[in-house]
Protein backbone atom coordinates (compact mmCIF):
# COMPACT_ATOMS: atom_id res chain seq x y z
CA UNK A 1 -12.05 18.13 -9.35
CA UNK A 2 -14.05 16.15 -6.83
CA UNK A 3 -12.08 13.59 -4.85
CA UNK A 4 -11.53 9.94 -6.11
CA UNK A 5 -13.13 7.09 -4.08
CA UNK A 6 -13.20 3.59 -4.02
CA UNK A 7 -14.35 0.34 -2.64
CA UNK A 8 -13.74 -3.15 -2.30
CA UNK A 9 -14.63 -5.81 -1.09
CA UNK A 10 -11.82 -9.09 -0.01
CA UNK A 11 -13.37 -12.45 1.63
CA UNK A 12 -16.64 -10.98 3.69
CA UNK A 13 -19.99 -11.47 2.99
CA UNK A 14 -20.77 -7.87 0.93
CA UNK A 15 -22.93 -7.09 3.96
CA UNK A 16 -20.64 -3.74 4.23
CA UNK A 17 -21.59 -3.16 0.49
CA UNK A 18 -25.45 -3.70 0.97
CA UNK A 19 -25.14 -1.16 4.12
CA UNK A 20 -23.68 1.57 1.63
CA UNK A 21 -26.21 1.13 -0.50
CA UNK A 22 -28.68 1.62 2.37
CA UNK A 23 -27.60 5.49 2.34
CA UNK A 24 -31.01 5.26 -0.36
CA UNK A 25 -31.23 9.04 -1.67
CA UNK A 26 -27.98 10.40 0.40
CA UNK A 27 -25.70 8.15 -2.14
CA UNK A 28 -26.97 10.85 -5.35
CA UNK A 29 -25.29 13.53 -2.83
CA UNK A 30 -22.37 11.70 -2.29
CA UNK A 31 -22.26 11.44 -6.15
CA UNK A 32 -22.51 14.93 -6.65
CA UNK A 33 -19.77 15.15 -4.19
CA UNK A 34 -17.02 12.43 -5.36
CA UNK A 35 -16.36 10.52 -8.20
CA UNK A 36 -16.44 6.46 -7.20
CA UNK A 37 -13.38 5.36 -9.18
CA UNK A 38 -13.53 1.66 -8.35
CA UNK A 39 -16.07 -0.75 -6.49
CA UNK A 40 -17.34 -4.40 -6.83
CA UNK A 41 -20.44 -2.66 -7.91
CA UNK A 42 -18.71 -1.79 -11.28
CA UNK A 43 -17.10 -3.53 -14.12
CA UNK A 44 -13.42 -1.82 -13.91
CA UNK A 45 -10.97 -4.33 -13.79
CA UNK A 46 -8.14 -2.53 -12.85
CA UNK A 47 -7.67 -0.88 -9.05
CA UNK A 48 -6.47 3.18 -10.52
CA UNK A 49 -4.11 5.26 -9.28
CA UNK A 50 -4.16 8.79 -7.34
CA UNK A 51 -7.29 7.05 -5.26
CA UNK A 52 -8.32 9.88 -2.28
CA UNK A 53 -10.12 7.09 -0.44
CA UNK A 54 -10.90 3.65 -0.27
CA UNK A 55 -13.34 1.48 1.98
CA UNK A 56 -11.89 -1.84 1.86
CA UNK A 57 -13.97 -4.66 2.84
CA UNK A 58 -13.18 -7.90 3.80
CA UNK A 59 -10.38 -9.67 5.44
CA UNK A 60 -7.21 -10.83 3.39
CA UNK A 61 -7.63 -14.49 2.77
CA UNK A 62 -5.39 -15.58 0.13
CA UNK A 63 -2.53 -14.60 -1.58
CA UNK A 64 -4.86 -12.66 -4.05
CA UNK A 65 -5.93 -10.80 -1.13
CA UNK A 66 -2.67 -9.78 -0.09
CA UNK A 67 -1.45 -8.48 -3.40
CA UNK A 68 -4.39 -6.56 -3.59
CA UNK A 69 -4.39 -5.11 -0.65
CA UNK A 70 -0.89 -4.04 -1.48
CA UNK A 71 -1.96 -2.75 -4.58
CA UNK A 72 -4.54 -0.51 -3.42
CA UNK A 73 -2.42 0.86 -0.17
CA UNK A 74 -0.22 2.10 -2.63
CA UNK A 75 -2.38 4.08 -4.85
CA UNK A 76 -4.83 5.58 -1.78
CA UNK A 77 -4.23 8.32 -0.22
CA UNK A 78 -6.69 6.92 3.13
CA UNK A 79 -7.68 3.41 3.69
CA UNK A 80 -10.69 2.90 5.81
CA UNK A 81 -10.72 -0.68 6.97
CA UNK A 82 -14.88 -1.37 6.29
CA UNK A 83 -16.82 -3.48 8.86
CA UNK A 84 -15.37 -6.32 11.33
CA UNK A 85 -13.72 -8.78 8.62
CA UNK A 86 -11.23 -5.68 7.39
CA UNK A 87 -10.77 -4.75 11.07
CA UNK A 88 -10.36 -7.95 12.87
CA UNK A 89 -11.18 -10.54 10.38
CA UNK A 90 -14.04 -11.58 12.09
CA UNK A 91 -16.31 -14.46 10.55
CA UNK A 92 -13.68 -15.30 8.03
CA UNK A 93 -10.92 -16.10 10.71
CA UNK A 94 -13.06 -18.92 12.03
CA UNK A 95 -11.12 -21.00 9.76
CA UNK A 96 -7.56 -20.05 11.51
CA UNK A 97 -7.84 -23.27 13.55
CA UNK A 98 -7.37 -25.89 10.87
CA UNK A 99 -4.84 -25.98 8.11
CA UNK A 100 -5.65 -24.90 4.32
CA UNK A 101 -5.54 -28.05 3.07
CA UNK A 102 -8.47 -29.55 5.67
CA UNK A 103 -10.29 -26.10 5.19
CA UNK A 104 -10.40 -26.91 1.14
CA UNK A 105 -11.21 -30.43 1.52
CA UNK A 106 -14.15 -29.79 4.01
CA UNK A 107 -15.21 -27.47 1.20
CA UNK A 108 -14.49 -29.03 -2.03
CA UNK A 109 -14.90 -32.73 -1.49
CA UNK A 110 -17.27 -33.27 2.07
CA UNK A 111 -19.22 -31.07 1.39
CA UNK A 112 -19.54 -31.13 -2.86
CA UNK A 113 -22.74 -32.91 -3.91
CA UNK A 114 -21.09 -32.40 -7.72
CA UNK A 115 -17.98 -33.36 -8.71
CA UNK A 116 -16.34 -33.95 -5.30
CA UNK A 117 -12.58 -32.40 -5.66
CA UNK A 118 -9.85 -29.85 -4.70
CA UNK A 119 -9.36 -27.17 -6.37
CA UNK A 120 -6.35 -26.06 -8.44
CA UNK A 121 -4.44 -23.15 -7.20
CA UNK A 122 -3.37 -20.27 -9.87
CA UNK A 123 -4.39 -18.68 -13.22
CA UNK A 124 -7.06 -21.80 -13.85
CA UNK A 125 -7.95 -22.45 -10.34
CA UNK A 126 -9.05 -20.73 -6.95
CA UNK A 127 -6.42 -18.12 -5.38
CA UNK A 128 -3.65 -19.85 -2.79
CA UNK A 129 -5.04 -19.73 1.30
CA UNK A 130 -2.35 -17.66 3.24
CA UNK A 131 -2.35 -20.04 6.29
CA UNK A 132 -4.75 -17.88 8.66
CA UNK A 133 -7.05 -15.14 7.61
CA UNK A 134 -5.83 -11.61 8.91
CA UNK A 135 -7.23 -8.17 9.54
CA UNK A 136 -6.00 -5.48 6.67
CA UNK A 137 -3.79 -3.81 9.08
CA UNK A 138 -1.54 -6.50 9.83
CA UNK A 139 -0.63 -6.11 6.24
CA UNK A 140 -0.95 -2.48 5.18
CA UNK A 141 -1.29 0.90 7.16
CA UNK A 142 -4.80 1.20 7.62
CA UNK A 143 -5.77 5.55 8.45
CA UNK A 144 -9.46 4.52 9.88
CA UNK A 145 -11.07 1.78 11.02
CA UNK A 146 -14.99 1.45 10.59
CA UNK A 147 -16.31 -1.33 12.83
CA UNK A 148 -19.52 -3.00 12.15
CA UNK A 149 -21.32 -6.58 10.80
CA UNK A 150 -22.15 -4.13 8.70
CA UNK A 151 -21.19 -0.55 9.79
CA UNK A 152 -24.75 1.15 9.63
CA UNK A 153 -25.74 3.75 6.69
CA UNK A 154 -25.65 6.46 9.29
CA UNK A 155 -21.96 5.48 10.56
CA UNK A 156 -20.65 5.12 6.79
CA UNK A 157 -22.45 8.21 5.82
CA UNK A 158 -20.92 10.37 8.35
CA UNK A 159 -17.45 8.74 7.56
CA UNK A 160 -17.76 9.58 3.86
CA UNK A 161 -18.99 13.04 4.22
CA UNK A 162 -16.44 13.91 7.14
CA UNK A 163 -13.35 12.82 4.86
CA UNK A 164 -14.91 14.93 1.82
CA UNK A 165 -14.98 17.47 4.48
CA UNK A 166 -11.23 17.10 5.12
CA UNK A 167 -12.03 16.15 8.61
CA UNK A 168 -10.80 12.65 10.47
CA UNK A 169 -14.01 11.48 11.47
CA UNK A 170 -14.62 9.53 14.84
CA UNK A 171 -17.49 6.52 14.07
CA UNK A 172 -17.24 5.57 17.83
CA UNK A 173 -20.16 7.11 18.51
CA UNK A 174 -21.96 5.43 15.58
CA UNK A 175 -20.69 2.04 15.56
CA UNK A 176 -19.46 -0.61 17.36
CA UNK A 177 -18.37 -3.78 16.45
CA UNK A 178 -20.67 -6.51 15.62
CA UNK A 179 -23.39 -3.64 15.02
């Protein structure tokens, strides 16, 4: 049975996505090696259980966010915070110095040529802000942390193929943050 993988992607840009794609031909080995289980790249609406590992991209945001987060940590075996938003929360922390309320109506009603408004929260609307955006360790145990606006193919190749491996990899030499 080849080993589960996921990934997903929280409030980021996808930039981390668009680098895994950039693995070009290396991604049919990594199929041939692992079965991806779960991804914004696929139309399965439910995070599964016995996940081996999952890139999570993306910085938690809301309170969507944090239940998913949740979620996942507690159906993956490794959770590899992907790129600088997961690890530090990077461009979407730039909104940590002004309350939700003034970051929604700079959004929704300055800024709205349409239909000027705030949103609703809930079921009908947009997910609640937490009051700052965090890094996915200060909410779950995170097992590796691959830096990067985006990690390069290389780096996340070598991750990948080292955790197949049963190894711990060490991106350091591959990465670096902002990268």
């Amino acid at each position: 049975m080849k080993p589960r993988v996921a990934t997903i992607w929280l409030e980021g840009c996808s930039g981390c996505h668009m680098s895994f794609l950039d693995m070009d031909e290396r991604l049919v080995e990594l199929a041939n090696k692992m079965d991806v289980v779960y991804s914004p790249l696929m139309d399965i609406k439910e995070f599964p259980e016995d996940v081996d590992v999952t890139l999570i991209e993306g910085a938690i945001n809301t309170e969507e966010d944090l239940h998913k987060v949740r979620k996942i940590r507690s159906r993956t075996k490794l959770l590899v915070s992907f790129g600088d938003c997961a690890v530090t929360a990077n461009v979407p922390s730039m909104r940590n110095e002004f309350a939700p309320k003034d970051v929604l109506h700079r959004a929704y009603v300055e800024n709205a040529t349409l239909n000027p408004g705030a949103p609703t929260f809930g079921e009908d609307g947009v997910p609640r802000l937490l009051n700052r955006a965090r890094p996915v360790h200060e909410f779950v145990h995170v097992d590796l942390f691959l830096p990067g606006c985006p990690p390069p193919a290389d780096a996340i190749y070598y991750v990948i193929t080292e955790l197949l491996a049963g190894n711990m990899p060490d991106p350091g030499a591959l990465t670096r943050f902002g990268r």
